[in-house]
N, C-alpha and C. Protein backbone atom coordinates (compact mmCIF):
# COMPACT_ATOMS: atom_id res chain seq x y z
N UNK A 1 2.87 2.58 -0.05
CA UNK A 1 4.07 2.07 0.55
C UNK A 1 4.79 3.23 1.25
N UNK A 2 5.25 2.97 2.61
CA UNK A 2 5.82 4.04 3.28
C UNK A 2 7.23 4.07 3.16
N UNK A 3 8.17 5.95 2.92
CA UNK A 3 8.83 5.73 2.52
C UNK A 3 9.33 6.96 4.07
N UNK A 4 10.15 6.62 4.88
CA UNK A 4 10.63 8.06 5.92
C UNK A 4 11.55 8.71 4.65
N UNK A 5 12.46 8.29 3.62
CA UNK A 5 12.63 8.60 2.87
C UNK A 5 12.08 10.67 1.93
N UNK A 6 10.85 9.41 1.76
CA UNK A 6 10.30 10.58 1.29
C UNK A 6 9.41 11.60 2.28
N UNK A 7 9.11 11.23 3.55
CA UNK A 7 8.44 12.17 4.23
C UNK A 7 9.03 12.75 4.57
N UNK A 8 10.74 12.72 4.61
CA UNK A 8 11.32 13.83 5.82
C UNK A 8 11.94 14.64 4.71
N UNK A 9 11.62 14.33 3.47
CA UNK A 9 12.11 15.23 1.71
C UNK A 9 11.01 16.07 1.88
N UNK A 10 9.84 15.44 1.66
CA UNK A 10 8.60 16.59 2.00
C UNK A 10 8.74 17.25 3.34
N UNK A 11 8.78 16.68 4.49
CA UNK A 11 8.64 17.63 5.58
C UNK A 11 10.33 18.86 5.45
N UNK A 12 11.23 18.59 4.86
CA UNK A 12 12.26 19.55 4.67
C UNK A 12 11.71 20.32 4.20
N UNK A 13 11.23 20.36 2.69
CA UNK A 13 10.92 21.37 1.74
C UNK A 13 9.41 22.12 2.63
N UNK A 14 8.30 21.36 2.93
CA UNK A 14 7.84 22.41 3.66
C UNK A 14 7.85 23.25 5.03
N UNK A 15 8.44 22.57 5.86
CA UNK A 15 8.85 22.81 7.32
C UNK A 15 10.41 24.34 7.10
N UNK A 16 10.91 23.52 6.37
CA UNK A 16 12.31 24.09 6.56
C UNK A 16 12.60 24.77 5.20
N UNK A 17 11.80 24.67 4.13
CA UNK A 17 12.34 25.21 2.92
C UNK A 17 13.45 25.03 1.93
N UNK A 18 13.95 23.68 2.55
CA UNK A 18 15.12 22.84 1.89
C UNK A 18 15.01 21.80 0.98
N UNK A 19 15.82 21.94 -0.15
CA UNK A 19 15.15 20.93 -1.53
C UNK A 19 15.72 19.33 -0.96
N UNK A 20 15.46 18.11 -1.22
CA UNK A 20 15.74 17.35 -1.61
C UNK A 20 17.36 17.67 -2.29
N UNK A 21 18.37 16.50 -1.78
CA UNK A 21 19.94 16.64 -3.10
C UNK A 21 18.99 16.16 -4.49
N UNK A 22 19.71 16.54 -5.41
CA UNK A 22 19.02 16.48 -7.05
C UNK A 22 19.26 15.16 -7.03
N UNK A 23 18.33 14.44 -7.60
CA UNK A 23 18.43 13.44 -8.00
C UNK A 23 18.30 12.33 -7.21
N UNK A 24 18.02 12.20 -6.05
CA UNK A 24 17.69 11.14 -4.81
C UNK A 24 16.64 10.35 -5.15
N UNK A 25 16.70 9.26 -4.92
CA UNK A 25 15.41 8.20 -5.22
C UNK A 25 15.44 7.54 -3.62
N UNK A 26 14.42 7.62 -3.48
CA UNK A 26 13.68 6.58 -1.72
C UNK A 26 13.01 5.59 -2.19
N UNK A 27 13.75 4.69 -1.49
CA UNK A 27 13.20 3.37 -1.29
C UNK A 27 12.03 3.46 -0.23
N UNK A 28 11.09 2.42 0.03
CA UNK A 28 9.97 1.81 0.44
C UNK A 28 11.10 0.94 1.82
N UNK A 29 10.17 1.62 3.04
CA UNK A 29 10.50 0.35 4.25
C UNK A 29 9.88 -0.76 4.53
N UNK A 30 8.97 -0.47 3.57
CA UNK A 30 7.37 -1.59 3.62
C UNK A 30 7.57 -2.68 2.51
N UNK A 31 7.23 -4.00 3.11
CA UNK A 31 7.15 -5.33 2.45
C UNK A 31 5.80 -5.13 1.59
N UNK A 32 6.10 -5.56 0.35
CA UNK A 32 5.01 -5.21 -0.41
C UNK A 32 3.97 -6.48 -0.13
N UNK A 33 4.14 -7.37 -0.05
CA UNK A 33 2.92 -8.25 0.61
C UNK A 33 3.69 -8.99 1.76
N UNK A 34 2.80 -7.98 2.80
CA UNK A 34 3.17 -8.64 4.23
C UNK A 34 2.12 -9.79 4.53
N UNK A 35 2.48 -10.50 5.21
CA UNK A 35 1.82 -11.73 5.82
C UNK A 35 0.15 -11.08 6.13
N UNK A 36 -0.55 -12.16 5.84
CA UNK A 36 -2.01 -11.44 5.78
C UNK A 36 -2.41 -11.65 7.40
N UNK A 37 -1.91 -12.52 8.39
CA UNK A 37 -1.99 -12.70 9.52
C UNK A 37 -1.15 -11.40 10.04
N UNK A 38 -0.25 -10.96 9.74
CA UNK A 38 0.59 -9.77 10.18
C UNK A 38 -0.43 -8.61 11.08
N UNK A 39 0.11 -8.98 12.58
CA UNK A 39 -0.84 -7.67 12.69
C UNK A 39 -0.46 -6.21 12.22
N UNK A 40 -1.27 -5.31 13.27
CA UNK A 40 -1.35 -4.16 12.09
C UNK A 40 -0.35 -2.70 12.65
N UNK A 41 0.58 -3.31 13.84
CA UNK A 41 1.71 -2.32 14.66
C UNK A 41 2.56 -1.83 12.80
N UNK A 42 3.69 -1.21 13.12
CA UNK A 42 4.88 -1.08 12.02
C UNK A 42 5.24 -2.09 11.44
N UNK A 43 5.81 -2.70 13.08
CA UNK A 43 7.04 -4.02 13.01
C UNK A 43 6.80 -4.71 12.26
N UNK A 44 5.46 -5.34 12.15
CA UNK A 44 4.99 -6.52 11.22
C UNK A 44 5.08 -6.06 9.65
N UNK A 45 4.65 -5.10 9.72
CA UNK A 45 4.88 -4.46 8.00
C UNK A 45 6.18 -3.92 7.25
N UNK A 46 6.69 -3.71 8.34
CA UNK A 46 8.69 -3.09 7.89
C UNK A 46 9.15 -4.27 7.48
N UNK A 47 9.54 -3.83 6.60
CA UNK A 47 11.01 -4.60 5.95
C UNK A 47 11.97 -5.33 6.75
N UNK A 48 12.14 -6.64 6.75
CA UNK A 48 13.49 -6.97 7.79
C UNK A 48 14.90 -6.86 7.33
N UNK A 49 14.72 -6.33 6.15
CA UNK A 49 16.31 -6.04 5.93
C UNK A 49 16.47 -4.46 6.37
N UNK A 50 15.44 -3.50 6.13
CA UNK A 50 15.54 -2.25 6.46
C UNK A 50 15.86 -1.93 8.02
N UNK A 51 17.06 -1.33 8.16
CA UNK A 51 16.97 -0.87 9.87
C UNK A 51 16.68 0.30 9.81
N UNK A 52 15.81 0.50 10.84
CA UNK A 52 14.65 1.80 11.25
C UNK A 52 14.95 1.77 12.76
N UNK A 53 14.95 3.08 12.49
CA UNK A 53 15.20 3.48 14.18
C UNK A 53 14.13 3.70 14.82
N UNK A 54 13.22 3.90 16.13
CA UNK A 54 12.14 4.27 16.39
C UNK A 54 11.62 5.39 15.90
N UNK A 55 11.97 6.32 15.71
CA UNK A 55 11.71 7.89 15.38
C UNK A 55 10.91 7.62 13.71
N UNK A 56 11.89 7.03 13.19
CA UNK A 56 11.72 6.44 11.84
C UNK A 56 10.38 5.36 11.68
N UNK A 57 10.56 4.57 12.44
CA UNK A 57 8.83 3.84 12.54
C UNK A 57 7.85 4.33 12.63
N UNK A 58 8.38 5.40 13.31
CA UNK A 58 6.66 5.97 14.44
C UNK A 58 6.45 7.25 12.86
N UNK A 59 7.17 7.79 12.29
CA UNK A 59 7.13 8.53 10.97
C UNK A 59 6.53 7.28 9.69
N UNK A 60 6.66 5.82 9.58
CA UNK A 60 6.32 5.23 8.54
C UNK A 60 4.95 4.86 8.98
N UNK A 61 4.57 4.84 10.43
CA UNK A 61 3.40 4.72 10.72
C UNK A 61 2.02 5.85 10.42
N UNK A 62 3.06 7.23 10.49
CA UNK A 62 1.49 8.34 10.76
C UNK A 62 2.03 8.16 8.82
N UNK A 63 3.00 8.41 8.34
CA UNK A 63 3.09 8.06 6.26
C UNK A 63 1.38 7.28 6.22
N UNK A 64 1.75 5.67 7.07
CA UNK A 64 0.81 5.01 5.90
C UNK A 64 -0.20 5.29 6.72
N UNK A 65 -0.91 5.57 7.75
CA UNK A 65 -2.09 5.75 8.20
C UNK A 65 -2.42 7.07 7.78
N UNK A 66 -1.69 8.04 7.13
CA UNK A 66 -2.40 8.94 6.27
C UNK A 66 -2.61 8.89 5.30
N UNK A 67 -1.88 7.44 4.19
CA UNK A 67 -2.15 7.11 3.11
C UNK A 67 -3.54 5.88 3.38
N UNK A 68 -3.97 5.75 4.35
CA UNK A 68 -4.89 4.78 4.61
C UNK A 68 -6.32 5.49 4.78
N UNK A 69 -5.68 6.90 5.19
CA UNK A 69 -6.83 7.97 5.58
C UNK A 69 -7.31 8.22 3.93
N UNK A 70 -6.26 8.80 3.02
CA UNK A 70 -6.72 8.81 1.87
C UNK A 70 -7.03 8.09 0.82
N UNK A 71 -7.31 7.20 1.29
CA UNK A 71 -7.49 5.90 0.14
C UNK A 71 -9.08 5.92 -0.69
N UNK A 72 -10.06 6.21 0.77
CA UNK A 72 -11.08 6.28 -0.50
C UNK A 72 -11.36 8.08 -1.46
N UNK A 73 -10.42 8.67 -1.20
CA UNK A 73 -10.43 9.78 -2.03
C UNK A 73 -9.23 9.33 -3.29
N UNK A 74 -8.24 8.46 -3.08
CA UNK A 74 -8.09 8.26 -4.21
C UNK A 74 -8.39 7.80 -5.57
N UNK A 75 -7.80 8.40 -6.91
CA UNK A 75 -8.88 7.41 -7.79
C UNK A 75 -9.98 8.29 -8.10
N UNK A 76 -10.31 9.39 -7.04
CA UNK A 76 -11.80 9.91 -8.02
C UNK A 76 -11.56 11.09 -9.21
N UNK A 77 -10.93 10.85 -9.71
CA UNK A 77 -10.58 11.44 -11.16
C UNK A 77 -10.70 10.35 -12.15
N UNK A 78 -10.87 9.34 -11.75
CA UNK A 78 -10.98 8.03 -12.98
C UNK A 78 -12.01 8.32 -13.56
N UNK A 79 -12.40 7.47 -14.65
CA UNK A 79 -13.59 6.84 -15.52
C UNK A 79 -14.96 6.99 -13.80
N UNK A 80 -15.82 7.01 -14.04
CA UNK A 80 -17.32 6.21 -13.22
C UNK A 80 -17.47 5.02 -13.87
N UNK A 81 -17.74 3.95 -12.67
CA UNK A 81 -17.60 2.68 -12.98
C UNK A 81 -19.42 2.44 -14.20
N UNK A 82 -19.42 3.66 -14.71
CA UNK A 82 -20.74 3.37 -15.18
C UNK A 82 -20.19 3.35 -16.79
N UNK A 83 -19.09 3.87 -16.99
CA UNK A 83 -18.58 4.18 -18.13
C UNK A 83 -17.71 3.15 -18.64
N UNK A 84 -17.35 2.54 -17.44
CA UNK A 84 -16.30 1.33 -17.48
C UNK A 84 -16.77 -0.05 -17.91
């Protein structure tokens, strides 16, 4: 789930060297089950209560298409499905 939230917390702390305020929690701009017809732009997957500015989309877009990039590397620290 994409959060600009949390990418521009990470891109502070490594870009700029600036913490996160203590204690901040980020919300998700992403509908957790979007319409399965939904195509596959932002718009269709953002939240309609969330307002996002463009800058902010085009950031929840490269979020989840790099969480899409890592998907089949996630998980390989589990059990082998041979054990399971």
């Amino acid at each position: 789930m994409a959060s600009t939230c949390t990418a521009k917390a990470i891109r502070g702390y490594f870009l700029d060297g600036v913490l996160p305020p203590n204690g901040i929690v980020c919300d998700t701009i992403e509908r957790l089950f979007p319409e399965k017809s939904a195509p596959v732009e932002a718009k269709a997957w953002l939240n309609p209560e969330a307002s996002v500015s463009e800058a902010d989309t085009h950031l929840a877009e490269v979020v989840r298409d790099l969480g899409m990039a890592m998907e089949p590397f996630v998980g390989l620290h589990k059990k082998p499905k041979s054990l399971l």
